[in-house]
C-alpha atoms as a PDB file:
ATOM      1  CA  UNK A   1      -2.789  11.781 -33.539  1.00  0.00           C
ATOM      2  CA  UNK A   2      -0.744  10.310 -36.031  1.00  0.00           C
ATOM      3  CA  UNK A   3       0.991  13.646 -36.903  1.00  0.00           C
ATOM      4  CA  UNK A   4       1.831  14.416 -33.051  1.00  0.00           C
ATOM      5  CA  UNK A   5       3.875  11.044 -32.857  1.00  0.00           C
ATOM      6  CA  UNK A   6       5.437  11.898 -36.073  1.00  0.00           C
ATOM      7  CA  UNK A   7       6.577  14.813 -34.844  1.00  0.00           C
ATOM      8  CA  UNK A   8       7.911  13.390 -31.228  1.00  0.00           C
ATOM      9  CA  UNK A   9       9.739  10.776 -33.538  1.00  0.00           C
ATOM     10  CA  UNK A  10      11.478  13.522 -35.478  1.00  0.00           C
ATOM     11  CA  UNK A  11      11.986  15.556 -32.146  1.00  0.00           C
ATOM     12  CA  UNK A  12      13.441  12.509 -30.061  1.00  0.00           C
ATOM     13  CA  UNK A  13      15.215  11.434 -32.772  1.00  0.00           C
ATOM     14  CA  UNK A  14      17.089  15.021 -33.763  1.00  0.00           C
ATOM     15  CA  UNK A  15      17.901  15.149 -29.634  1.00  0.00           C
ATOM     16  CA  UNK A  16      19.475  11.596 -30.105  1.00  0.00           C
ATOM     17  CA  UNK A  17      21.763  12.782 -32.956  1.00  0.00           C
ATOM     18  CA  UNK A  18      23.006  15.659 -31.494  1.00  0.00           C
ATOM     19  CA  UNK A  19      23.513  13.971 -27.688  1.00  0.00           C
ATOM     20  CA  UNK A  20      27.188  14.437 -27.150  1.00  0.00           C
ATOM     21  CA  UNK A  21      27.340  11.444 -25.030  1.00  0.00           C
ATOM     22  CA  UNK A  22      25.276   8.182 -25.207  1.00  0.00           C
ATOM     23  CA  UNK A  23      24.115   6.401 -21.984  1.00  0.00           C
ATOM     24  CA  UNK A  24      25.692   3.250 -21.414  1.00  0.00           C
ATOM     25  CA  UNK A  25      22.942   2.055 -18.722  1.00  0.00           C
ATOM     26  CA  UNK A  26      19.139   2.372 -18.835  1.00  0.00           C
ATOM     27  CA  UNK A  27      17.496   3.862 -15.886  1.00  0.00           C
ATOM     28  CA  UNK A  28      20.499   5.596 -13.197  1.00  0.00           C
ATOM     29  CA  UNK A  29      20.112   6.933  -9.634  1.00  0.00           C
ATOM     30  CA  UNK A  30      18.819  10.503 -10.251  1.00  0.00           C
ATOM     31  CA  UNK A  31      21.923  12.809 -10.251  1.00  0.00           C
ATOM     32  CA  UNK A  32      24.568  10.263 -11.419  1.00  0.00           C
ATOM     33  CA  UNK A  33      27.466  11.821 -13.443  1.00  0.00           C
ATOM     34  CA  UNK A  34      26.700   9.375 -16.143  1.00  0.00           C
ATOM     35  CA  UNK A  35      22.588   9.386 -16.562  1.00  0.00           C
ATOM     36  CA  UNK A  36      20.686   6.901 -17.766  1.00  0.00           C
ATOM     37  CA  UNK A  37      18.700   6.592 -20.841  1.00  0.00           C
ATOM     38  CA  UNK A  38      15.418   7.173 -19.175  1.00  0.00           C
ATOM     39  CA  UNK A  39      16.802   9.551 -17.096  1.00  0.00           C
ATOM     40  CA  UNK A  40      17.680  11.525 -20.026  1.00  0.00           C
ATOM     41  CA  UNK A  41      14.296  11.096 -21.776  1.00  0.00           C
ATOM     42  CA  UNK A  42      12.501  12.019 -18.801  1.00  0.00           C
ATOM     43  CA  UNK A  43      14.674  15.086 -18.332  1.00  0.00           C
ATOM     44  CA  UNK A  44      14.102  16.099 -21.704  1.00  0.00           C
ATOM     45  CA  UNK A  45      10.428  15.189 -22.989  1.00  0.00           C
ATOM     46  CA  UNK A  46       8.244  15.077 -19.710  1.00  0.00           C
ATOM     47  CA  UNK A  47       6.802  18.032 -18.015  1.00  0.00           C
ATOM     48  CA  UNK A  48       7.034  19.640 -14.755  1.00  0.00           C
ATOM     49  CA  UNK A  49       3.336  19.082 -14.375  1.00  0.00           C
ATOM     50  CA  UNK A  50       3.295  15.192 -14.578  1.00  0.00           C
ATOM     51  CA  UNK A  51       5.482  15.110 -12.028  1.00  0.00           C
ATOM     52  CA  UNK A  52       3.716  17.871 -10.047  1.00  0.00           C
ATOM     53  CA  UNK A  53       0.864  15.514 -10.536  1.00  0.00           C
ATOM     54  CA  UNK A  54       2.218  12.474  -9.152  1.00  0.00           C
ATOM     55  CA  UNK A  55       3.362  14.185  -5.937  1.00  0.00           C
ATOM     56  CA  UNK A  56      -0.197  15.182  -5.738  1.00  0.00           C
ATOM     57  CA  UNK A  57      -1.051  11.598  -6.275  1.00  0.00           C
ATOM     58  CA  UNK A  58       1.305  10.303  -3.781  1.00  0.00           C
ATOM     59  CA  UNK A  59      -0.087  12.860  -1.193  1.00  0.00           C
ATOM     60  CA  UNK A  60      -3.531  10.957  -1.186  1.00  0.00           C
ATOM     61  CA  UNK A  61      -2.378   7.474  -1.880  1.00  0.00           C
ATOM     62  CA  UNK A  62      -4.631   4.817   0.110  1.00  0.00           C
ATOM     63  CA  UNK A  63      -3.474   1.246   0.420  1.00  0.00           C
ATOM     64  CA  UNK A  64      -6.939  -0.596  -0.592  1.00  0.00           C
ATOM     65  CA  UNK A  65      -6.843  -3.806   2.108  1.00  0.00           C
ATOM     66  CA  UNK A  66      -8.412  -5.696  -0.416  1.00  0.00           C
ATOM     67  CA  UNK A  67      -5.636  -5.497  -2.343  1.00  0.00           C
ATOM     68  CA  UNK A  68      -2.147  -7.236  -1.901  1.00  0.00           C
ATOM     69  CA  UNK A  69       0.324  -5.014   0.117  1.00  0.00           C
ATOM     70  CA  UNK A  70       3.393  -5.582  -1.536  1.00  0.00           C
ATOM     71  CA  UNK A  71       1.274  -4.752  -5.107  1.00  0.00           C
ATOM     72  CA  UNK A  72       0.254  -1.445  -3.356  1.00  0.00           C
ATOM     73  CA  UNK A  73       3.823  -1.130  -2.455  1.00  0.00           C
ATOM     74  CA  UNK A  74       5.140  -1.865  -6.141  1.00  0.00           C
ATOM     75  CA  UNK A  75       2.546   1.301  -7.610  1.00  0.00           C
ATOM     76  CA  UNK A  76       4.018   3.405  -4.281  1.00  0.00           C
ATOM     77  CA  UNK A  77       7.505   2.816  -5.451  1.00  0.00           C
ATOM     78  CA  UNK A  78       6.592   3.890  -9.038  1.00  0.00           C
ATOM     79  CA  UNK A  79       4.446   6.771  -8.237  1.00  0.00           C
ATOM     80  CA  UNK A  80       7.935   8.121  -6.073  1.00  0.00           C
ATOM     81  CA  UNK A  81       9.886   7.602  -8.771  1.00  0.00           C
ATOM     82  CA  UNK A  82       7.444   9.251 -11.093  1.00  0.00           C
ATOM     83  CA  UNK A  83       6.758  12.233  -8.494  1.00  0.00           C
ATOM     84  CA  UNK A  84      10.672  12.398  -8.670  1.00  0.00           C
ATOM     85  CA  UNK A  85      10.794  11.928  -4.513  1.00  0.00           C
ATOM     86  CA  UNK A  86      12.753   8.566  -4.156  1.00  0.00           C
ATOM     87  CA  UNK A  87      16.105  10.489  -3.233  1.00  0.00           C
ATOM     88  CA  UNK A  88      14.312  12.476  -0.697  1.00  0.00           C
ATOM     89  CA  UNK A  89      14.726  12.580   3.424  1.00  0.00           C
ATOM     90  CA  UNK A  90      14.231   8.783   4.635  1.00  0.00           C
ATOM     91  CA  UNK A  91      12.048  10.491   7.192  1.00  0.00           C
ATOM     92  CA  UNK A  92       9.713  12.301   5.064  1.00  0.00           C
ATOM     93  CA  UNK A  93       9.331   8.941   2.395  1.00  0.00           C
ATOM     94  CA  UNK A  94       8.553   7.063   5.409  1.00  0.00           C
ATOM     95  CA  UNK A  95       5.574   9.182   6.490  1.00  0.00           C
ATOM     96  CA  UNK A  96       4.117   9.651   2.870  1.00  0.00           C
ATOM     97  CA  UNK A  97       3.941   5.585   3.108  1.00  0.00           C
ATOM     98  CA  UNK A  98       2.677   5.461   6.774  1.00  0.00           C
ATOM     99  CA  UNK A  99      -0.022   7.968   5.486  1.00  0.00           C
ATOM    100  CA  UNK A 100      -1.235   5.495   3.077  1.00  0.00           C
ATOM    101  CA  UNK A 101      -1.507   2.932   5.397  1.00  0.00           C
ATOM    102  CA  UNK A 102      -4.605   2.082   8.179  1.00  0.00           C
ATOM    103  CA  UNK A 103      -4.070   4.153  11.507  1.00  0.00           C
ATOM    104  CA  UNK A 104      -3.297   0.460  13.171  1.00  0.00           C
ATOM    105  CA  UNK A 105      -0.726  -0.835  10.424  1.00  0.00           C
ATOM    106  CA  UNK A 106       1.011   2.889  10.484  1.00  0.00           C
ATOM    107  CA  UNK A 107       1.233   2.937  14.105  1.00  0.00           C
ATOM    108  CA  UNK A 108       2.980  -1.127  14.131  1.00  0.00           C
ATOM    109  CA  UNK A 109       5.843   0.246  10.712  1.00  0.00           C
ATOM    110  CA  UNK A 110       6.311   3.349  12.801  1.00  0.00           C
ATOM    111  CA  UNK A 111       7.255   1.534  16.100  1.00  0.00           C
ATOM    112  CA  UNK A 112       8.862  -1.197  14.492  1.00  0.00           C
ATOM    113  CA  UNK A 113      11.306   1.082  12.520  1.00  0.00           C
ATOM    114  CA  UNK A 114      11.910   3.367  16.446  1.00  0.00           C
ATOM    115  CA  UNK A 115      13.012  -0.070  17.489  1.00  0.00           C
ATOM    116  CA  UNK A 116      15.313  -1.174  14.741  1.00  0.00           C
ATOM    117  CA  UNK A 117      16.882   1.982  14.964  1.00  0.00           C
ATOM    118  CA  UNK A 118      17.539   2.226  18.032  1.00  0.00           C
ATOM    119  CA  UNK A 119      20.854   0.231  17.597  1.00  0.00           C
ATOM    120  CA  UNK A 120      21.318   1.160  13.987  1.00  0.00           C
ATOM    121  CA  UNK A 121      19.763   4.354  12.558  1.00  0.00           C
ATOM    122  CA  UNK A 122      20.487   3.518   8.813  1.00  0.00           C
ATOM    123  CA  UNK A 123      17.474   0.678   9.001  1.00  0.00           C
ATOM    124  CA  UNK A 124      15.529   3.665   8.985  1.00  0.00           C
ATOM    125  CA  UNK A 125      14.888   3.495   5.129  1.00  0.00           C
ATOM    126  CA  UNK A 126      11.662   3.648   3.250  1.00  0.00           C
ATOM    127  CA  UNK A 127      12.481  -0.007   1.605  1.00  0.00           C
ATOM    128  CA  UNK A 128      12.567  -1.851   5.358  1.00  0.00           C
ATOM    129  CA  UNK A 129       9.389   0.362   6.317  1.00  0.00           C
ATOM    130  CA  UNK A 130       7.514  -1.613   3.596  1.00  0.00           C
ATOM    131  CA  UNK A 131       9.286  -4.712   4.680  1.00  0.00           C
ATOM    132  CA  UNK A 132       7.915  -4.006   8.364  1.00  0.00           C
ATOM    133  CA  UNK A 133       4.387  -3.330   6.641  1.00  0.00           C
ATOM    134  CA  UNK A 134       4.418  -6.373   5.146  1.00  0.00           C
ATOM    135  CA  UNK A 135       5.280  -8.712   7.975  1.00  0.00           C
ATOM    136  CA  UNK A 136       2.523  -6.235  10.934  1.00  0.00           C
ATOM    137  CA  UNK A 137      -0.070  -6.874   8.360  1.00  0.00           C
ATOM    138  CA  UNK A 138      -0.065  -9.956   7.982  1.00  0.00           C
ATOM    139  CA  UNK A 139       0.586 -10.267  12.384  1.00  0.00           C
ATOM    140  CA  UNK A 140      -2.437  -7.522  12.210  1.00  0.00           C
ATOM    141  CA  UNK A 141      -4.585  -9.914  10.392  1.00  0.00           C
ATOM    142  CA  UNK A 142      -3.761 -13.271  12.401  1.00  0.00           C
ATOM    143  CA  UNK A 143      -4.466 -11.219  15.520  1.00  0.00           C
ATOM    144  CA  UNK A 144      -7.988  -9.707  14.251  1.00  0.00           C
ATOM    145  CA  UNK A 145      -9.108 -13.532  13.660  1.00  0.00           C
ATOM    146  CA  UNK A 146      -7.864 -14.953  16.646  1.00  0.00           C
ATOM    147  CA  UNK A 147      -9.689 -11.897  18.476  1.00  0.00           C
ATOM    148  CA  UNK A 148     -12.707 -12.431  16.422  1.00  0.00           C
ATOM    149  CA  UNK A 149     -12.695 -16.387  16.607  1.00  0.00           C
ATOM    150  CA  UNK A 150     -12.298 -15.662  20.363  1.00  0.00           C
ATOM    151  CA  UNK A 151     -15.587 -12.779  20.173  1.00  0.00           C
ATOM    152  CA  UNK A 152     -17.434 -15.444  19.074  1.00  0.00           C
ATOM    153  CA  UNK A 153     -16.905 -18.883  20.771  1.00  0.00           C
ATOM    154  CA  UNK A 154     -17.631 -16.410  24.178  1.00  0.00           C
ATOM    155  CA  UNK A 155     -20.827 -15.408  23.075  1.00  0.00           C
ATOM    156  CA  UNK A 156     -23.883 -17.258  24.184  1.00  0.00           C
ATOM    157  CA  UNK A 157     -26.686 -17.502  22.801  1.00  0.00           C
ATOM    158  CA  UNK A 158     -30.041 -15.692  24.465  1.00  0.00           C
ATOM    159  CA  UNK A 159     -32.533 -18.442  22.383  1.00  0.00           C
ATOM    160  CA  UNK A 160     -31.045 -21.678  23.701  1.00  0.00           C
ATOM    161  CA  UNK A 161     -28.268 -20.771  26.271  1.00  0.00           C
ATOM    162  CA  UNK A 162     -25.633 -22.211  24.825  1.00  0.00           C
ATOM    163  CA  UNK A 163     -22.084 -20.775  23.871  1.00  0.00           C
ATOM    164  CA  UNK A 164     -20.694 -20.354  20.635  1.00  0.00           C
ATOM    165  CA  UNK A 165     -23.593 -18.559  18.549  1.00  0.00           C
ATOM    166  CA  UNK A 166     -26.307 -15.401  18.867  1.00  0.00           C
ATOM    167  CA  UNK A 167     -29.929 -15.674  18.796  1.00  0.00           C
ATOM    168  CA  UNK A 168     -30.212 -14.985  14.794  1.00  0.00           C
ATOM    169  CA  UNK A 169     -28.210 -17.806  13.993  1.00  0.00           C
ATOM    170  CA  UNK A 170     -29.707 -20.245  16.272  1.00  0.00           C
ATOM    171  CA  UNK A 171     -30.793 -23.469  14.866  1.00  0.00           C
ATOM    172  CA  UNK A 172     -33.117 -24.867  18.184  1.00  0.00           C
ATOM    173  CA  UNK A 173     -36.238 -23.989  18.622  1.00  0.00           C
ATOM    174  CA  UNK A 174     -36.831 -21.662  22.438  1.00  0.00           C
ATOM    175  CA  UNK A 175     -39.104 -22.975  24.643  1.00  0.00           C
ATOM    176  CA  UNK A 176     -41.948 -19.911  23.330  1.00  0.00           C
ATOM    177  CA  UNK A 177     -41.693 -21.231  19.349  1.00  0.00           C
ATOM    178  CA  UNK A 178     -42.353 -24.743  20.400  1.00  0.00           C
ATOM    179  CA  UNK A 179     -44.942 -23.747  22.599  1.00  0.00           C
ATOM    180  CA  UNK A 180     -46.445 -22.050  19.584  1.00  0.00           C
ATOM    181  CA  UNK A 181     -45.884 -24.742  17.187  1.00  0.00           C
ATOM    182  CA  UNK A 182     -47.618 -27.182  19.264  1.00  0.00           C
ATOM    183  CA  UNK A 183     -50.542 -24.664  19.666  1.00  0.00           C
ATOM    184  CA  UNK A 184     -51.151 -24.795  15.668  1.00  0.00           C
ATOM    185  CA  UNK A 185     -50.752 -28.376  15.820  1.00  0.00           C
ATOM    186  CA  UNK A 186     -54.026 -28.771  17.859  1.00  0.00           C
END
Protein backbone atom coordinates (compact mmCIF):
# COMPACT_ATOMS: atom_id res chain seq x y z
CA UNK A 1 0.00 0.00 0.00
CA UNK A 2 2.67 2.11 1.01
CA UNK A 3 4.40 1.94 -2.44
CA UNK A 4 1.01 2.88 -4.38
CA UNK A 5 0.82 6.26 -2.36
CA UNK A 6 4.41 6.76 -3.00
CA UNK A 7 3.92 6.57 -6.33
CA UNK A 8 0.56 8.93 -6.51
CA UNK A 9 2.83 11.40 -4.46
CA UNK A 10 5.51 11.36 -7.14
CA UNK A 11 2.73 11.34 -9.92
CA UNK A 12 0.63 14.33 -8.38
CA UNK A 13 3.50 15.99 -7.55
CA UNK A 14 5.42 15.81 -11.25
CA UNK A 15 1.66 17.06 -12.68
CA UNK A 16 1.97 20.02 -10.14
CA UNK A 17 5.43 21.05 -11.47
CA UNK A 18 4.74 21.01 -14.86
CA UNK A 19 0.96 22.79 -14.51
CA UNK A 20 1.38 25.86 -16.61
CA UNK A 21 -1.05 27.70 -14.57
CA UNK A 22 -1.85 27.39 -10.80
CA UNK A 23 -5.48 27.67 -9.51
CA UNK A 24 -6.11 30.60 -7.57
CA UNK A 25 -9.52 29.15 -5.99
CA UNK A 26 -10.27 25.67 -4.62
CA UNK A 27 -13.28 23.97 -5.92
CA UNK A 28 -14.89 26.17 -9.36
CA UNK A 29 -18.21 25.73 -11.21
CA UNK A 30 -17.41 22.85 -13.62
CA UNK A 31 -16.33 24.49 -16.96
CA UNK A 32 -14.95 27.81 -15.59
CA UNK A 33 -12.09 29.32 -17.70
CA UNK A 34 -10.04 29.40 -14.60
CA UNK A 35 -10.61 25.74 -12.76
CA UNK A 36 -10.27 25.06 -9.49
CA UNK A 37 -7.83 23.02 -7.64
CA UNK A 38 -10.13 20.13 -7.15
CA UNK A 39 -11.45 20.54 -10.31
CA UNK A 40 -8.14 19.96 -11.71
CA UNK A 41 -7.33 16.95 -9.48
CA UNK A 42 -10.48 15.38 -10.22
CA UNK A 43 -9.97 15.92 -13.94
CA UNK A 44 -6.72 14.46 -13.78
CA UNK A 45 -6.49 11.49 -11.11
CA UNK A 46 -10.18 10.11 -10.86
CA UNK A 47 -11.72 7.72 -13.23
CA UNK A 48 -14.56 7.65 -15.51
CA UNK A 49 -15.89 4.74 -13.54
CA UNK A 50 -16.27 6.49 -10.07
CA UNK A 51 -18.21 8.81 -11.54
CA UNK A 52 -20.13 6.27 -13.67
CA UNK A 53 -20.68 4.80 -10.28
CA UNK A 54 -22.13 7.60 -8.53
CA UNK A 55 -24.69 8.27 -11.28
CA UNK A 56 -25.59 4.73 -10.68
CA UNK A 57 -25.80 5.58 -7.06
CA UNK A 58 -27.82 8.60 -7.52
CA UNK A 59 -30.26 6.57 -9.78
CA UNK A 60 -31.37 4.45 -6.65
CA UNK A 61 -30.93 6.98 -3.94
CA UNK A 62 -33.76 6.54 -1.13
CA UNK A 63 -34.31 9.26 1.42
CA UNK A 64 -34.43 6.95 4.75
CA UNK A 65 -37.46 8.92 6.86
CA UNK A 66 -35.69 8.06 9.78
CA UNK A 67 -33.15 10.11 8.88
CA UNK A 68 -32.99 14.03 8.81
CA UNK A 69 -34.02 15.45 5.34
CA UNK A 70 -31.78 18.15 4.92
CA UNK A 71 -28.74 15.39 5.95
CA UNK A 72 -30.18 13.22 3.08
CA UNK A 73 -30.15 16.32 1.07
CA UNK A 74 -26.41 17.27 2.02
CA UNK A 75 -25.15 13.32 0.71
CA UNK A 76 -27.69 14.11 -2.54
CA UNK A 77 -25.83 17.26 -3.23
CA UNK A 78 -22.44 15.44 -2.93
CA UNK A 79 -23.30 12.34 -4.72
CA UNK A 80 -24.36 15.07 -7.90
CA UNK A 81 -21.38 16.62 -7.64
CA UNK A 82 -19.49 13.38 -7.48
CA UNK A 83 -21.71 11.77 -10.41
CA UNK A 84 -20.59 15.09 -12.18
CA UNK A 85 -24.62 16.02 -12.81
CA UNK A 86 -24.99 19.35 -10.80
CA UNK A 87 -24.80 21.51 -14.12
CA UNK A 88 -27.37 19.39 -15.70
CA UNK A 89 -31.21 20.31 -16.94
CA UNK A 90 -33.05 21.82 -13.70
CA UNK A 91 -35.77 19.49 -14.87
CA UNK A 92 -34.02 16.30 -14.95
CA UNK A 93 -32.04 17.14 -11.22
CA UNK A 94 -35.39 17.78 -9.97
CA UNK A 95 -36.83 14.35 -10.81
CA UNK A 96 -33.63 12.33 -9.73
CA UNK A 97 -34.49 14.10 -6.17
CA UNK A 98 -38.33 13.59 -6.39
CA UNK A 99 -37.37 9.88 -7.12
CA UNK A 100 -35.71 9.62 -3.87
CA UNK A 101 -38.37 10.92 -2.07
CA UNK A 102 -41.90 9.02 -0.67
CA UNK A 103 -44.67 9.00 -3.50
CA UNK A 104 -46.62 11.64 -1.00
CA UNK A 105 -43.56 14.09 -0.31
CA UNK A 106 -42.66 13.88 -4.32
CA UNK A 107 -46.08 14.58 -5.31
CA UNK A 108 -46.28 18.00 -2.52
CA UNK A 109 -42.12 19.36 -4.12
CA UNK A 110 -43.56 18.63 -7.53
CA UNK A 111 -46.77 20.78 -7.13
CA UNK A 112 -45.24 23.22 -5.05
CA UNK A 113 -42.43 24.00 -7.61
CA UNK A 114 -45.73 24.04 -10.79
CA UNK A 115 -46.97 26.75 -8.51
CA UNK A 116 -43.94 28.87 -7.87
CA UNK A 117 -43.32 28.81 -11.35
CA UNK A 118 -46.08 29.71 -12.57
CA UNK A 119 -45.16 33.47 -12.14
CA UNK A 120 -41.45 32.92 -12.29
CA UNK A 121 -39.98 29.87 -14.08
CA UNK A 122 -36.33 30.34 -12.77
CA UNK A 123 -37.64 29.06 -9.05
CA UNK A 124 -37.66 25.97 -10.82
CA UNK A 125 -34.13 24.93 -9.49
CA UNK A 126 -33.07 21.77 -7.80
CA UNK A 127 -31.83 23.94 -4.57
CA UNK A 128 -35.68 25.42 -3.88
CA UNK A 129 -37.04 21.76 -4.69
CA UNK A 130 -35.16 20.65 -1.52
CA UNK A 131 -36.23 23.79 0.17
CA UNK A 132 -39.99 22.81 -0.74
CA UNK A 133 -39.07 19.16 0.59
CA UNK A 134 -38.07 20.39 3.58
CA UNK A 135 -40.92 22.64 4.59
CA UNK A 136 -44.06 19.51 2.90
CA UNK A 137 -42.30 17.17 5.17
CA UNK A 138 -42.38 18.56 7.95
CA UNK A 139 -46.50 19.91 6.90
CA UNK A 140 -46.65 15.97 5.83
CA UNK A 141 -45.77 14.94 9.27
CA UNK A 142 -47.99 17.52 11.37
CA UNK A 143 -50.85 16.40 9.14
CA UNK A 144 -50.25 12.44 9.62
CA UNK A 145 -50.51 13.16 13.57
CA UNK A 146 -53.29 15.34 13.58
CA UNK A 147 -55.03 12.59 11.25
CA UNK A 148 -53.86 9.91 13.49
CA UNK A 149 -54.61 11.79 16.90
CA UNK A 150 -58.01 12.34 15.20
CA UNK A 151 -58.19 8.10 14.13
CA UNK A 152 -57.97 7.57 17.51
CA UNK A 153 -59.97 9.88 19.88
CA UNK A 154 -63.05 8.59 17.22
CA UNK A 155 -62.61 5.17 17.97
CA UNK A 156 -64.67 3.53 20.62
CA UNK A 157 -64.05 1.00 22.36
CA UNK A 158 -66.18 -2.53 21.81
CA UNK A 159 -65.17 -3.73 25.77
CA UNK A 160 -66.55 -0.73 27.65
CA UNK A 161 -68.23 1.64 25.06
CA UNK A 162 -66.42 4.40 25.54
CA UNK A 163 -64.45 6.69 23.00
CA UNK A 164 -60.95 7.24 22.81
CA UNK A 165 -59.38 3.57 22.97
CA UNK A 166 -59.87 -0.22 21.30
CA UNK A 167 -60.71 -3.27 23.10
CA UNK A 168 -56.83 -4.42 23.57
CA UNK A 169 -55.99 -1.48 25.37
CA UNK A 170 -58.89 -1.31 27.59
CA UNK A 171 -58.27 -0.97 31.20
CA UNK A 172 -62.21 -1.86 32.63
CA UNK A 173 -63.25 -4.93 33.08
CA UNK A 174 -66.71 -5.97 30.40
CA UNK A 175 -69.56 -7.02 31.99
CA UNK A 176 -68.54 -11.13 30.84
CA UNK A 177 -64.84 -10.87 32.83
CA UNK A 178 -66.52 -9.66 35.93
CA UNK A 179 -69.10 -12.06 35.64
CA UNK A 180 -66.32 -14.60 35.51
CA UNK A 181 -64.27 -13.21 38.19
CA UNK A 182 -67.04 -13.28 40.57
CA UNK A 183 -67.75 -16.95 39.52
CA UNK A 184 -64.08 -18.00 40.84
CA UNK A 185 -64.65 -15.96 43.76
CA UNK A 186 -67.44 -18.34 45.02
Amino acid sequence: MAGIASRFSEAATDWWLQLATKPMQIETATGAANPGLLNLIREKFRSTTYEVDQLRRLQHLKWNENSPLVEFNVNFDQTLRDAQQQNADPNILIDYYCRTLPSDLAISVRSALDQATVFNPALKTLENAMKMAIQSNSTLVETKASISSTIIDEKICSKCGKKGHVARFCNSYSILEAAVKSAKQI
